[in-house]
Protein backbone atom coordinates (compact mmCIF):
# COMPACT_ATOMS: atom_id res chain seq x y z
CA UNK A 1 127.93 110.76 92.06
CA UNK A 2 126.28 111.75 95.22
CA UNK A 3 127.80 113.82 97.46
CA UNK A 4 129.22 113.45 100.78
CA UNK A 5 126.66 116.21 102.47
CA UNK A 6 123.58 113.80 100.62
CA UNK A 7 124.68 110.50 101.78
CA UNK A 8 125.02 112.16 105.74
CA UNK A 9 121.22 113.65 104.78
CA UNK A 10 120.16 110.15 104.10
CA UNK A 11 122.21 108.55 107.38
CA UNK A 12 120.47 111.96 109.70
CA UNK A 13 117.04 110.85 108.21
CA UNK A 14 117.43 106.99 108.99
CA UNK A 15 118.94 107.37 112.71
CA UNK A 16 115.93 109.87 112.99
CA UNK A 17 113.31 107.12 112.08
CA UNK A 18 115.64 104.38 113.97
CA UNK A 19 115.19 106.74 117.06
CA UNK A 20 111.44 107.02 117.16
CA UNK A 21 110.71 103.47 118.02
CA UNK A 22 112.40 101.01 119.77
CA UNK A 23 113.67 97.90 116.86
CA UNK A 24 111.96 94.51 118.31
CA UNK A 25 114.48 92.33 116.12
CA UNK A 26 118.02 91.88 116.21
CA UNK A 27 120.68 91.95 113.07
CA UNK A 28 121.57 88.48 113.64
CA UNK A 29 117.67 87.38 113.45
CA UNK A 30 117.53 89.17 109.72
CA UNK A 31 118.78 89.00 106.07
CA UNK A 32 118.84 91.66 104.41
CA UNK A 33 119.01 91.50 100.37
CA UNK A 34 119.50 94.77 98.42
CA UNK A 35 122.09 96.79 96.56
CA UNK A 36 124.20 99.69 96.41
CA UNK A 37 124.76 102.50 94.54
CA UNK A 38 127.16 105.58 95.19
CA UNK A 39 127.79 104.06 98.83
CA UNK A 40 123.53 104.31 99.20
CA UNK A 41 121.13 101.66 99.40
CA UNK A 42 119.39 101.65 95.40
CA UNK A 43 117.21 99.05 93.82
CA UNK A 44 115.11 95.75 95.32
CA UNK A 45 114.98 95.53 99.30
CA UNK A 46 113.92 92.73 101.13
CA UNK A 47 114.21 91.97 104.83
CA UNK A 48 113.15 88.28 105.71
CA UNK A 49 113.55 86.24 108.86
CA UNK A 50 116.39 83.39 109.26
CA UNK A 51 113.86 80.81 108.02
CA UNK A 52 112.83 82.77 105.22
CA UNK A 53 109.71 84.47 106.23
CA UNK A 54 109.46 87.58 103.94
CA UNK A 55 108.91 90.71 106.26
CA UNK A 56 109.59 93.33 103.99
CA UNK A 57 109.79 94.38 100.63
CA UNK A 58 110.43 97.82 98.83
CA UNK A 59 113.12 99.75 96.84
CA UNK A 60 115.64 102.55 96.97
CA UNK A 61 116.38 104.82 94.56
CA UNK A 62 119.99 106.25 95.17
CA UNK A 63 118.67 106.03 99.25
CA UNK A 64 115.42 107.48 98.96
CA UNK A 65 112.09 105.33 99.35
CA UNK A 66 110.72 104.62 95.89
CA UNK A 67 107.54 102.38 94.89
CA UNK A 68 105.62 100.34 97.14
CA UNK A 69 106.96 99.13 100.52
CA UNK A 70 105.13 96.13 101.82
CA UNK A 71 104.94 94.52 105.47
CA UNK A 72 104.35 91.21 106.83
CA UNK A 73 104.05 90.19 110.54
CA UNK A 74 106.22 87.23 111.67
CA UNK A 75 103.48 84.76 111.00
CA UNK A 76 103.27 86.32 107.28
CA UNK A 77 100.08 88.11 107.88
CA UNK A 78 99.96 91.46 105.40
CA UNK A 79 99.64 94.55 107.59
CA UNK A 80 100.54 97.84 105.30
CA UNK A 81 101.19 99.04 101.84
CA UNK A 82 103.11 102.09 101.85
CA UNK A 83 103.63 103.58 98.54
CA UNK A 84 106.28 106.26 97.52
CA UNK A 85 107.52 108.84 95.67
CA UNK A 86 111.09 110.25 95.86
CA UNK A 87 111.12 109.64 100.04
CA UNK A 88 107.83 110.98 100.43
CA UNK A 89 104.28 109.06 100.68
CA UNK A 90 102.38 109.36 97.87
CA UNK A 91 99.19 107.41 96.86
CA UNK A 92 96.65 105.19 98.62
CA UNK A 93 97.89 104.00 101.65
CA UNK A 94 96.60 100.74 103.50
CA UNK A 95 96.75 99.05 106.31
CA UNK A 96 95.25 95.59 107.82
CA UNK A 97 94.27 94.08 111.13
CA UNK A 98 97.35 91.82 112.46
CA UNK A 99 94.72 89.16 112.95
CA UNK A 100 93.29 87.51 110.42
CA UNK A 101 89.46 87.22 110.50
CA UNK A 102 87.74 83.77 110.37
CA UNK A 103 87.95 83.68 106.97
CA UNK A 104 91.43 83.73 106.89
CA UNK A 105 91.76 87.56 105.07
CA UNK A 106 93.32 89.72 107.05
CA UNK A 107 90.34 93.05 107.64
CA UNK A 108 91.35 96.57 106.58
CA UNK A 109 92.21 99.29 108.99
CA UNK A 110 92.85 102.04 107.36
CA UNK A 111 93.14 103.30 103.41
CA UNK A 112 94.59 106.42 103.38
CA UNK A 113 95.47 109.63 100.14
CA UNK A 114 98.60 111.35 100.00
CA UNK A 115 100.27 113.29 98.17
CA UNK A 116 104.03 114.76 98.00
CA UNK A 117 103.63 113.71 102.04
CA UNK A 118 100.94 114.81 103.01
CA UNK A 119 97.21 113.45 103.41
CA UNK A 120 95.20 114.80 100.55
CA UNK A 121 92.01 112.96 99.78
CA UNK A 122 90.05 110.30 101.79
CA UNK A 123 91.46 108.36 104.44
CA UNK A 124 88.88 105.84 105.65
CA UNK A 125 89.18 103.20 108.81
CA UNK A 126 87.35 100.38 110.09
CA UNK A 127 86.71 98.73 113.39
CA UNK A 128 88.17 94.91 113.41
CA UNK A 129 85.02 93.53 112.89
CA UNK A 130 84.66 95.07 109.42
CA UNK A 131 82.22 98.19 110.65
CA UNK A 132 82.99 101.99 109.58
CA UNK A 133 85.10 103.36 111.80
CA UNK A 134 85.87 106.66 109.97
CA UNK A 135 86.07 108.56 107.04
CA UNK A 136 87.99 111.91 107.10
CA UNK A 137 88.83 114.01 104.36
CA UNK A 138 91.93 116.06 103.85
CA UNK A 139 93.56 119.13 101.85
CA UNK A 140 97.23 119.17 101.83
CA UNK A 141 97.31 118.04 105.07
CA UNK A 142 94.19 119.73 106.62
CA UNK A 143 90.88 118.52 107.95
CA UNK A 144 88.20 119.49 105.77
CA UNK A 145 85.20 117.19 106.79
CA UNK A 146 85.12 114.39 109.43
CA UNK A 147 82.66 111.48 110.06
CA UNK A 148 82.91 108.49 113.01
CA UNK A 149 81.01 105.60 114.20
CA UNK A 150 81.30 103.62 117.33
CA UNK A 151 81.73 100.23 116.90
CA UNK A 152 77.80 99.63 117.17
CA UNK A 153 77.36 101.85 113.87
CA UNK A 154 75.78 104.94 115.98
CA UNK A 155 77.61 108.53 114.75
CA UNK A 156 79.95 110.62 116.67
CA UNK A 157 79.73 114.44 116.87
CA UNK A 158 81.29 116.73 114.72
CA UNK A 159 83.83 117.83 117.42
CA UNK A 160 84.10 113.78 118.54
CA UNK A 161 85.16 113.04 115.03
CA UNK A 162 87.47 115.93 114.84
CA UNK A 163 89.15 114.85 117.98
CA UNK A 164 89.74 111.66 117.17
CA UNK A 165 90.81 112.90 113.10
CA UNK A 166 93.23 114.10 115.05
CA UNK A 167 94.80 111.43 117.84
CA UNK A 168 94.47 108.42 114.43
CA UNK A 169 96.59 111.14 112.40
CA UNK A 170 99.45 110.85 115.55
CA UNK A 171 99.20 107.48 116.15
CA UNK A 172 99.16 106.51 112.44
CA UNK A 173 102.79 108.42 112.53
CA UNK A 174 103.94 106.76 115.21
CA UNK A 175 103.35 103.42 113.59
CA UNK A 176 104.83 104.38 110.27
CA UNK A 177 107.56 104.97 112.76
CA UNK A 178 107.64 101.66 113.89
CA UNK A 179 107.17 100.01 110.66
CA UNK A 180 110.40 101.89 109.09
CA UNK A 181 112.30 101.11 112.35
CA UNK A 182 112.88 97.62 110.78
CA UNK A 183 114.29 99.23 107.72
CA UNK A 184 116.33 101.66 109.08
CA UNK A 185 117.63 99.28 111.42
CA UNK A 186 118.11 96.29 108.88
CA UNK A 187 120.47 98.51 105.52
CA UNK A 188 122.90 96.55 103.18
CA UNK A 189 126.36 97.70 104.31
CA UNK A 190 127.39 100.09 101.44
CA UNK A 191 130.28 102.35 102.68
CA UNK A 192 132.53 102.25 100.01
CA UNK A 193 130.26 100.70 97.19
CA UNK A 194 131.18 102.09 93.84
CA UNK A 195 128.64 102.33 91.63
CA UNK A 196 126.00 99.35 90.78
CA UNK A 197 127.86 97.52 93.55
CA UNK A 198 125.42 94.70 95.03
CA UNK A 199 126.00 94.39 98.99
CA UNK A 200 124.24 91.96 100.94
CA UNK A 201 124.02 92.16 104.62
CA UNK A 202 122.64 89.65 107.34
């Protein structure tokens, strides 16, 4: 059974993310469908709207982040695929334009490595209209090359790209933020769950 000390880990690193950007929804606005286990969220999450529209979509295992965790926008546009691995990013990484284009897709924004956390590989963005934007490669979490374009195709510097390799990698956070706001801010009720207990919460 988990212990006291773990569960009050978990709570510290939810009111953390909770704290870095302000929610945009209310409780009462949400349902919340997911499970507890040891008095911790564990299994299928999903957070949809009153009338049903799906926002999010993940899993806990035991309160930590596990698989894929999916947003939509209100109007059930896709906007990121976050995939995990015991609380901790790991694999490709994508996000998508909130607007979809004229075809009705939704454009990519970013794809982006990591591993155990961190960036490792190729993280690659695009301008909205489809265009390169950038393609930056990383090494546990350090630059190691850096390309850019404007949004007319024409290169940016070495040091240009660097610069802005390194503004994307703070704003990126800062919207991860955001995104896990809704999460953190939207947990089945599962004080005093015993084990395999299913809570729902609205």
């Amino acid at each position: 059974m988990v212990g006291r000390a773990a569960a009050l880990t978990i709570r510290a690193l939810l009111l953390a993310v909770l704290a870095a950007s302000p929610a945009t929804t209310s409780a009462q606005e949400m349902q919340v469908r997911a499970a507890c286990r040891d008095g911790l969220p564990h299994g299928a999450y999903e957070l949809r709207e009153a009338g049903g529209q799906l926002r999010v979509a993940g899993a806990f295992n035991r309160g930590k982040r596990a698989g894929s965790f999916i947003f939509w926008t209100t109007d059930g546009t896709r906007v990121a695929h976050i995939p995990f691995d015991d609380d901790r990013q790991s694999g490709t990484l994508s996000l998508w334009y909130a607007k979809p284009s004229k075809g009705g897709d939704s454009r990519s924004k970013l794809q982006a490595e990591y591993a155990a956390g961190k960036r490792n590989g190729i993280s690659r963005s695009w301008h909205p209209n489809g265009r390169a934007r950038t393609e930056f490669v990383y090494a546990n979490d350090a630059l190691v090359e850096a390309r850019a374009w404007h949004l007319d195709g024409k290169a940016l510097t070495d040091r240009a790209a660097r610069a802005l390799a390194t503004r994307d990698s703070v704003e990126d956070e800062k919207y991860y933020a955001s995104l896990f706001t809704l999460v953190a801010s939207h947990l089945p009720s599962c004080a005093g769950t015993p084990p395999a207990a299913t809570g729902t919460a609205s």
